[in-house]
N, C-alpha and C. Protein backbone atom coordinates (compact mmCIF):
# COMPACT_ATOMS: atom_id res chain seq x y z
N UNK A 1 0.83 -1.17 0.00
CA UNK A 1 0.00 0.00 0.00
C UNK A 1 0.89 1.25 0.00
N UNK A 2 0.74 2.44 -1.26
CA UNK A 2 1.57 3.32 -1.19
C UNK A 2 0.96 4.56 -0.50
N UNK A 3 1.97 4.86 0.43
CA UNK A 3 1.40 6.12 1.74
C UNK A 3 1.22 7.42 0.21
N UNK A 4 0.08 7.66 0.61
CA UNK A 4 -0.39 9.15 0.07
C UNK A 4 -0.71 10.34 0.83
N UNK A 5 -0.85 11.49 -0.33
CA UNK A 5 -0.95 12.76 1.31
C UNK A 5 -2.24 12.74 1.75
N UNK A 6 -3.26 11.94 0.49
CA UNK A 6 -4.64 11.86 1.00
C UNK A 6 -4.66 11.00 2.40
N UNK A 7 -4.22 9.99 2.34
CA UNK A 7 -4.03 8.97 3.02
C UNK A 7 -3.23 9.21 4.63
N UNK A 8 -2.34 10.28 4.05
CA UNK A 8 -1.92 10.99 6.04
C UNK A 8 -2.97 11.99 6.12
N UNK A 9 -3.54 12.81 5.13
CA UNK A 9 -4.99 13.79 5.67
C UNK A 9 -5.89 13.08 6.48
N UNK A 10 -6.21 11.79 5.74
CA UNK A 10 -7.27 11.07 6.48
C UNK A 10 -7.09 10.36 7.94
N UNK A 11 -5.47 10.09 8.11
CA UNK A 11 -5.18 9.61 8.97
C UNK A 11 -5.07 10.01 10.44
N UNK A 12 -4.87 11.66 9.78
CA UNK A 12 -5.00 12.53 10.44
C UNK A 12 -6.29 12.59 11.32
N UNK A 13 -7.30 13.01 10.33
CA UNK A 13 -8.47 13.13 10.43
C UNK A 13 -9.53 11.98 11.70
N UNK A 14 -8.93 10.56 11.63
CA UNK A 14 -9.38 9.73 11.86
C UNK A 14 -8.81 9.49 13.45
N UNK A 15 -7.62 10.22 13.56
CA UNK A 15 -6.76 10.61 14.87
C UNK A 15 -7.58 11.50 15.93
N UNK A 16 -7.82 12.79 14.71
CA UNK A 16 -8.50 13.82 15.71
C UNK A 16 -9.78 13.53 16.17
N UNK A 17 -10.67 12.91 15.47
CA UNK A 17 -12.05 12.49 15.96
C UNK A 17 -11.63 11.35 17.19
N UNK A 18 -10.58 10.70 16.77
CA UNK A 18 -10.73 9.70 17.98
C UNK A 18 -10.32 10.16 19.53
N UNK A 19 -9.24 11.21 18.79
CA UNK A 19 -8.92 12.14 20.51
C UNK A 19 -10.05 13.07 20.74
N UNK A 20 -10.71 13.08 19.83
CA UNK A 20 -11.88 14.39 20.85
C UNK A 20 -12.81 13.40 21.60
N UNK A 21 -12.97 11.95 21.14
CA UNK A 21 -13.75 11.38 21.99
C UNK A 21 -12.59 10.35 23.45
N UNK A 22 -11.92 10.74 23.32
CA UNK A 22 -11.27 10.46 24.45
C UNK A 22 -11.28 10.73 25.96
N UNK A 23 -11.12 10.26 27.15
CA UNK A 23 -11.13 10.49 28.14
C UNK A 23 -10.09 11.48 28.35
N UNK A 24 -9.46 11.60 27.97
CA UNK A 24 -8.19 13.01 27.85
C UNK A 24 -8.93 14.26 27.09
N UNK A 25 -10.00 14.09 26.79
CA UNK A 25 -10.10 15.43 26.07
C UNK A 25 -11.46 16.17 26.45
N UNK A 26 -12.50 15.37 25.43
CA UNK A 26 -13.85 16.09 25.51
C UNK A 26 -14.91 14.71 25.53
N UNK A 27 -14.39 13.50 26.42
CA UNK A 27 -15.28 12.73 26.31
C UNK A 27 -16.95 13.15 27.61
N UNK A 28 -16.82 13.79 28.19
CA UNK A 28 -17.40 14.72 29.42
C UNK A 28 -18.37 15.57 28.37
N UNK A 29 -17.83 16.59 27.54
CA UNK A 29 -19.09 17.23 26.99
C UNK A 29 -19.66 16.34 26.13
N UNK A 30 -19.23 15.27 25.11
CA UNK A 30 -20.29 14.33 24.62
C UNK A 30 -21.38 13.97 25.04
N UNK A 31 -20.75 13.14 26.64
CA UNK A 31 -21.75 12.74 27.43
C UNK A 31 -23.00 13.80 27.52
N UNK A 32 -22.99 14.76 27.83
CA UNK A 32 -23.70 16.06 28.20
C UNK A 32 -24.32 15.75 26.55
N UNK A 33 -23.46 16.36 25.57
CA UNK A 33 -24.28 15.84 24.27
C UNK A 33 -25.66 15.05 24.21
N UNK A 34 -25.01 14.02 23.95
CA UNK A 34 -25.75 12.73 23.96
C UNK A 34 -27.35 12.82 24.80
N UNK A 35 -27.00 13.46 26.15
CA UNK A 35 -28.01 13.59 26.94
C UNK A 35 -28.75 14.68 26.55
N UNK A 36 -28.79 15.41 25.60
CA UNK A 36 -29.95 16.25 24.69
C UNK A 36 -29.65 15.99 23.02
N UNK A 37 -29.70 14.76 23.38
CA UNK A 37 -29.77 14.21 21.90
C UNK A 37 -29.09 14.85 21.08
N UNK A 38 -27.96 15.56 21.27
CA UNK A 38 -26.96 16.37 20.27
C UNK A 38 -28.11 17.31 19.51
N UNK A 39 -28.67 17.85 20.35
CA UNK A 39 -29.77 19.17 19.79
C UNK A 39 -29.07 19.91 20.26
N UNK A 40 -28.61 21.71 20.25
CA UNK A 40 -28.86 22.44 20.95
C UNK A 40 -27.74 22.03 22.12
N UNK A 41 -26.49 22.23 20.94
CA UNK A 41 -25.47 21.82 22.06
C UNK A 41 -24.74 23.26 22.87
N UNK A 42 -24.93 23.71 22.72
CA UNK A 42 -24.65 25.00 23.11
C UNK A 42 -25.11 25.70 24.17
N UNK A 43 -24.97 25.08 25.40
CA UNK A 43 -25.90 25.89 26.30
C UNK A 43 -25.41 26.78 26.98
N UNK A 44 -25.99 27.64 27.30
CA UNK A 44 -25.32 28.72 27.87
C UNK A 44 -24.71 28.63 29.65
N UNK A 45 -24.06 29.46 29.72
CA UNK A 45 -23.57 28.95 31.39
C UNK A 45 -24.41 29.96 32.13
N UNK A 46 -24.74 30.45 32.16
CA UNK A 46 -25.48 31.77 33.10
C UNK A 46 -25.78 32.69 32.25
N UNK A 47 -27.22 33.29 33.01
CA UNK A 47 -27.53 34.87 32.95
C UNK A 47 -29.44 34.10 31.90
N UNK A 48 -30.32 35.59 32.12
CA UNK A 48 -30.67 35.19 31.01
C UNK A 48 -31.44 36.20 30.34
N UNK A 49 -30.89 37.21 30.23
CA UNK A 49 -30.88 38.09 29.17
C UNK A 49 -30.02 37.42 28.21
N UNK A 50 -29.73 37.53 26.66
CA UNK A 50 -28.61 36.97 25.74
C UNK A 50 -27.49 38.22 25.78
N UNK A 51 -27.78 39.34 26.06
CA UNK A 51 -26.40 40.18 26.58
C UNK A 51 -25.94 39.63 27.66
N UNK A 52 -26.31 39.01 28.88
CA UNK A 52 -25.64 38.39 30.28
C UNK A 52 -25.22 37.54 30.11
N UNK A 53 -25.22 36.86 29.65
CA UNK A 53 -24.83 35.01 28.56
C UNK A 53 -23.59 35.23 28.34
N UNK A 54 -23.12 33.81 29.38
CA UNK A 54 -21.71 33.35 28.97
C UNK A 54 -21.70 32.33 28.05
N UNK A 55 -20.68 32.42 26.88
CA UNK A 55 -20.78 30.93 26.32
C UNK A 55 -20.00 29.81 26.60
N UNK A 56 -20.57 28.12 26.64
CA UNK A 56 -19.54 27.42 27.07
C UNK A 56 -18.56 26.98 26.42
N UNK A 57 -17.34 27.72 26.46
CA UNK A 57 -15.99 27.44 25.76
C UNK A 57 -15.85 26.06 25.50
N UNK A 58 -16.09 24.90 26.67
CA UNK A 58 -15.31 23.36 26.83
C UNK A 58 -16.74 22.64 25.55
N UNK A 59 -17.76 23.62 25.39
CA UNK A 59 -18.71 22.32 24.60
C UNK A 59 -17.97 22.85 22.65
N UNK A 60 -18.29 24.27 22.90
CA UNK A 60 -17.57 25.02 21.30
C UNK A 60 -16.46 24.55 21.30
N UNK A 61 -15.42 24.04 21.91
CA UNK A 61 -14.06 23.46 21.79
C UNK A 61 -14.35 22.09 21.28
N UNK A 62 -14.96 21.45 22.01
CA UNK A 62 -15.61 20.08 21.76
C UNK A 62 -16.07 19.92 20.31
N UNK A 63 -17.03 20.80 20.20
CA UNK A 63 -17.98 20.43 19.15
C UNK A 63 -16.75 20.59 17.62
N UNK A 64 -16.36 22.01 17.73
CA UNK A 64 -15.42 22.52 16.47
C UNK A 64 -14.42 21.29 16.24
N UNK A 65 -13.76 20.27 17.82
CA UNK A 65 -12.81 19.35 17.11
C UNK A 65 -13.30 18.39 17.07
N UNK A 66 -14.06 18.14 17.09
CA UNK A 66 -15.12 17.05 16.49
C UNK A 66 -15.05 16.75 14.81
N UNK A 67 -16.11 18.30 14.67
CA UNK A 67 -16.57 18.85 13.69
C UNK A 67 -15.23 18.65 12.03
N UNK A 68 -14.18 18.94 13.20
CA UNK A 68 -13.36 19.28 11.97
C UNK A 68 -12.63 18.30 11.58
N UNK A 69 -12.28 17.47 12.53
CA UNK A 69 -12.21 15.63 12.07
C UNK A 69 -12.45 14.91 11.36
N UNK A 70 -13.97 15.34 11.57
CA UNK A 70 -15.14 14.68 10.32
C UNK A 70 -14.89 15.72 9.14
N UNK A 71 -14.72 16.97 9.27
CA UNK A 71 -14.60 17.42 8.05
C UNK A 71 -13.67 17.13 6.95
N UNK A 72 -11.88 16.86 7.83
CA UNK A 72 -10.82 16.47 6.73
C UNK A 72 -11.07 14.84 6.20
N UNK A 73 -11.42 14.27 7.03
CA UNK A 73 -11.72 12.54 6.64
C UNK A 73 -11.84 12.83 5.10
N UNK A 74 -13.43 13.46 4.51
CA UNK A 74 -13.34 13.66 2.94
C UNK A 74 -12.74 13.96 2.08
N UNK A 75 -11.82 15.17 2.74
CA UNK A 75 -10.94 15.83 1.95
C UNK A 75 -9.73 14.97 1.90
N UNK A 76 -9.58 13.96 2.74
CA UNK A 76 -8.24 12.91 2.45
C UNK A 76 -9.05 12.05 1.89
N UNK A 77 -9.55 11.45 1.28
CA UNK A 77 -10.31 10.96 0.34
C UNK A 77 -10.19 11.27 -0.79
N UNK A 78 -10.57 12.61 -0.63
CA UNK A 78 -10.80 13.12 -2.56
C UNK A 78 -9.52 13.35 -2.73
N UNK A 79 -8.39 13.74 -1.74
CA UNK A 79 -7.25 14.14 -1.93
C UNK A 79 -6.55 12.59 -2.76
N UNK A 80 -6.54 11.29 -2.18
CA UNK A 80 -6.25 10.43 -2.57
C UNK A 80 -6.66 10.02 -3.44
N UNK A 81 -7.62 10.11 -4.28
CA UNK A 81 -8.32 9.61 -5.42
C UNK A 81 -7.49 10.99 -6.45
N UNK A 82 -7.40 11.74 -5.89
CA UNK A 82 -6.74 13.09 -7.18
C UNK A 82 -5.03 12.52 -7.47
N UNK A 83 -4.55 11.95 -6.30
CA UNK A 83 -3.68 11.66 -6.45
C UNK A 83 -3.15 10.20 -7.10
N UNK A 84 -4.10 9.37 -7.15
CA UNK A 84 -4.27 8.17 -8.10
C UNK A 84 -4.54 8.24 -9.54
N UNK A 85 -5.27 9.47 -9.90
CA UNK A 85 -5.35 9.78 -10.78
C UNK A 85 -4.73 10.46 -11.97
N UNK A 86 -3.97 11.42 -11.23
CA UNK A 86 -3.28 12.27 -12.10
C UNK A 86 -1.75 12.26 -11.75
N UNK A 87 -0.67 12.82 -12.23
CA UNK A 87 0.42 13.37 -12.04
C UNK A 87 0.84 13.74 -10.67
N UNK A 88 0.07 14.34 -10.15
CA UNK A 88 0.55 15.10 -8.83
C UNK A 88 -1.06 16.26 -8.23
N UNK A 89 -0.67 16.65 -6.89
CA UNK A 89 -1.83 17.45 -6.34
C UNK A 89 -1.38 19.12 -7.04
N UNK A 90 -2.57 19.49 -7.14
CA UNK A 90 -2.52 20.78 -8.16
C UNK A 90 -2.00 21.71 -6.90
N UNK A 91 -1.05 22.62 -6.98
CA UNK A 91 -0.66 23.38 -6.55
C UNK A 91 -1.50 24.66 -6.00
N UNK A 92 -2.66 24.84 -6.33
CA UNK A 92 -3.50 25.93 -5.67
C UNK A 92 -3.84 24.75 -4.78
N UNK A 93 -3.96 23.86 -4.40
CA UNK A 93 -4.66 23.22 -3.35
C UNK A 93 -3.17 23.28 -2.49
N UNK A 94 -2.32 22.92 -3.12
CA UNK A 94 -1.15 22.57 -2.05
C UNK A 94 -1.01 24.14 -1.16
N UNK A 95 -0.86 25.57 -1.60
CA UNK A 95 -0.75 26.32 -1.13
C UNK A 95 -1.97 27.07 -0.54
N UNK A 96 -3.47 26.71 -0.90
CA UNK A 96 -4.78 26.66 0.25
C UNK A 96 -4.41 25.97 1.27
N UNK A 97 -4.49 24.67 1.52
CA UNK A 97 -4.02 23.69 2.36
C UNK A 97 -2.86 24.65 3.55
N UNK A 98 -1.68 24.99 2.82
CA UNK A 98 -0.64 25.68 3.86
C UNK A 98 -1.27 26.64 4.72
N UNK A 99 -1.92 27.72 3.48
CA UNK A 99 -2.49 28.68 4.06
C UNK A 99 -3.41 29.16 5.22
N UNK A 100 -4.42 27.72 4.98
CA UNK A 100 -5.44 27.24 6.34
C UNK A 100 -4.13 26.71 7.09
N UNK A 101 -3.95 26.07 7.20
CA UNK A 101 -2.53 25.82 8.37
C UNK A 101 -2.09 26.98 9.43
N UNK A 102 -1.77 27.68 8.69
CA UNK A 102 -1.14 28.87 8.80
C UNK A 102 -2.08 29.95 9.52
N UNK A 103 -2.74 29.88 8.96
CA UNK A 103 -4.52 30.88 9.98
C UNK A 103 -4.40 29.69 10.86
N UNK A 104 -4.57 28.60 11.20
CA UNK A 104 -5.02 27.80 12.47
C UNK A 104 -3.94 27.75 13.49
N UNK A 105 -2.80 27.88 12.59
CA UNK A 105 -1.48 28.24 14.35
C UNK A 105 -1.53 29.15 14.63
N UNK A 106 -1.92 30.15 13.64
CA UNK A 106 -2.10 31.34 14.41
C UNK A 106 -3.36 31.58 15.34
N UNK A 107 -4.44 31.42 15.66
CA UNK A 107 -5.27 30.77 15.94
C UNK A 107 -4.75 30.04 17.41
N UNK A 108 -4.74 29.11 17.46
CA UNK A 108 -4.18 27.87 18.18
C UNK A 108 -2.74 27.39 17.79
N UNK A 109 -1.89 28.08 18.69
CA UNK A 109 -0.53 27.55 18.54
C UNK A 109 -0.26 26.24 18.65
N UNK A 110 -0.42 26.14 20.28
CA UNK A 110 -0.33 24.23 20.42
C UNK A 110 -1.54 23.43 20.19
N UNK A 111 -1.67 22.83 18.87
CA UNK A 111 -2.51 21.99 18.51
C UNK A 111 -1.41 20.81 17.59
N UNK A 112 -2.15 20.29 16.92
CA UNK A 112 -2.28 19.41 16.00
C UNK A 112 -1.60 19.61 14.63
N UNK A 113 -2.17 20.85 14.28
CA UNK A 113 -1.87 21.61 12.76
C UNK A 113 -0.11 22.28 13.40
N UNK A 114 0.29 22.65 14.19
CA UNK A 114 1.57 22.85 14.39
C UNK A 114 2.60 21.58 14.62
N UNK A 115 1.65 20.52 14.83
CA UNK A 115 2.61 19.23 14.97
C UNK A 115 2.39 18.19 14.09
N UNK A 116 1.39 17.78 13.37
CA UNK A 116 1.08 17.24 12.59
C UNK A 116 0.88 17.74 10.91
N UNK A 117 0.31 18.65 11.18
CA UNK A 117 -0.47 19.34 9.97
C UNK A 117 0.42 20.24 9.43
N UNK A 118 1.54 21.14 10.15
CA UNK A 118 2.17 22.07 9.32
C UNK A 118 2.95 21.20 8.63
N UNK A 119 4.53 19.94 9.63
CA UNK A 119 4.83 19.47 8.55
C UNK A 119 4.61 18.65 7.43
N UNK A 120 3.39 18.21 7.32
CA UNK A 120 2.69 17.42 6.11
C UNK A 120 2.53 18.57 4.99
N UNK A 121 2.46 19.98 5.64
CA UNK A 121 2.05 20.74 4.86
C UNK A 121 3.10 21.31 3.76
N UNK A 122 4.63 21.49 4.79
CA UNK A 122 5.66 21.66 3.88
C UNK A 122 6.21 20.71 3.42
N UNK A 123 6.23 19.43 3.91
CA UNK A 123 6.73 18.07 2.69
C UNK A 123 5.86 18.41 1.67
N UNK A 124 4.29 18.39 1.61
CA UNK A 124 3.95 18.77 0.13
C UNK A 124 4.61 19.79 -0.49
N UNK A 125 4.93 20.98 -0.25
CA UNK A 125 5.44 22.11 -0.78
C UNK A 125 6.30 21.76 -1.26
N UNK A 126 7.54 20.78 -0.88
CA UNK A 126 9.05 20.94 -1.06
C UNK A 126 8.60 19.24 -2.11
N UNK A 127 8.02 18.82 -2.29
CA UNK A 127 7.50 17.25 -3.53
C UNK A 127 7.12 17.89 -4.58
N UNK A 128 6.18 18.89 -3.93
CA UNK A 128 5.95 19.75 -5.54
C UNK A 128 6.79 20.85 -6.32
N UNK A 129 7.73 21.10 -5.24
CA UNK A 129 8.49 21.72 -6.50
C UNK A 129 9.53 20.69 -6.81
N UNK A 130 9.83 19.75 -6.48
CA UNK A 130 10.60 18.88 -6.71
C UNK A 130 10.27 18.09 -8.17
N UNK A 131 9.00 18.30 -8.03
CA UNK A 131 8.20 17.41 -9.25
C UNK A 131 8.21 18.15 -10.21
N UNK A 132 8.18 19.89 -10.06
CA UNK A 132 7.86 20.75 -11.06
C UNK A 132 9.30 21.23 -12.18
């Protein structure tokens, strides 16, 4: 089986969903989830005017790395099928790809995308000009 970048996207992908449901992370707000049927996950912590309203950081933390887990899974998918297909990954994707990187450390320094995700991001950079 030949390692592809679709194939570390997804792997990726399949990593982060499994650590957000982890006992190390956000397996606590699931639970809470689950117990309103993943409706209306968002509840507020106090007040109840919507100007007095705190929001709960630990469920929006939760939910977004969830969320975004499931989101790359596809994109390492289609990424791998582009790459079975043709020559190489088209270069506006390779430098979108960095670019979101790049907004998300800035963003969130210590995550994932600074340890995982940036350098996947510049091995592509430095294959494609290698290729070009």
């Amino acid at each position: 089986m030949k390692i592809t970048n679709g194939k570390i996207i997804s792997s990726i992908a399949v990593i982060h969903t499994a650590f957000t449901l982890s006992p190390i992370a956000y397996i606590k707000q699931f639970e809470n989830f689950s117990s309103l049927y993943f409706f209306r996950i968002n509840v507020w912590i106090s007040g109840t005017a919507f100007q007095s309203r705190q929001m709960n950081y630990e469920n929006f933390a939760a939910f977004w790395c969830f969320y975004f887990g499931l989101l790359m899974f596809p994109l390492g998918i289609l990424l791998d099928s582009i790459e079975k297909t043709q020559a190489g990954i088209p270069k506006q994707f390779i430098w979108s790809y960095f670019i979101f990187i790049i907004i998300g450390i800035y963003m969130i320094p210590v995550s994932g995308m600074t340890v995982f995700m940036l350098p996947h991001a510049i091995y592509m950079i430095i294959k494609s000009r290698k290729n070009a």
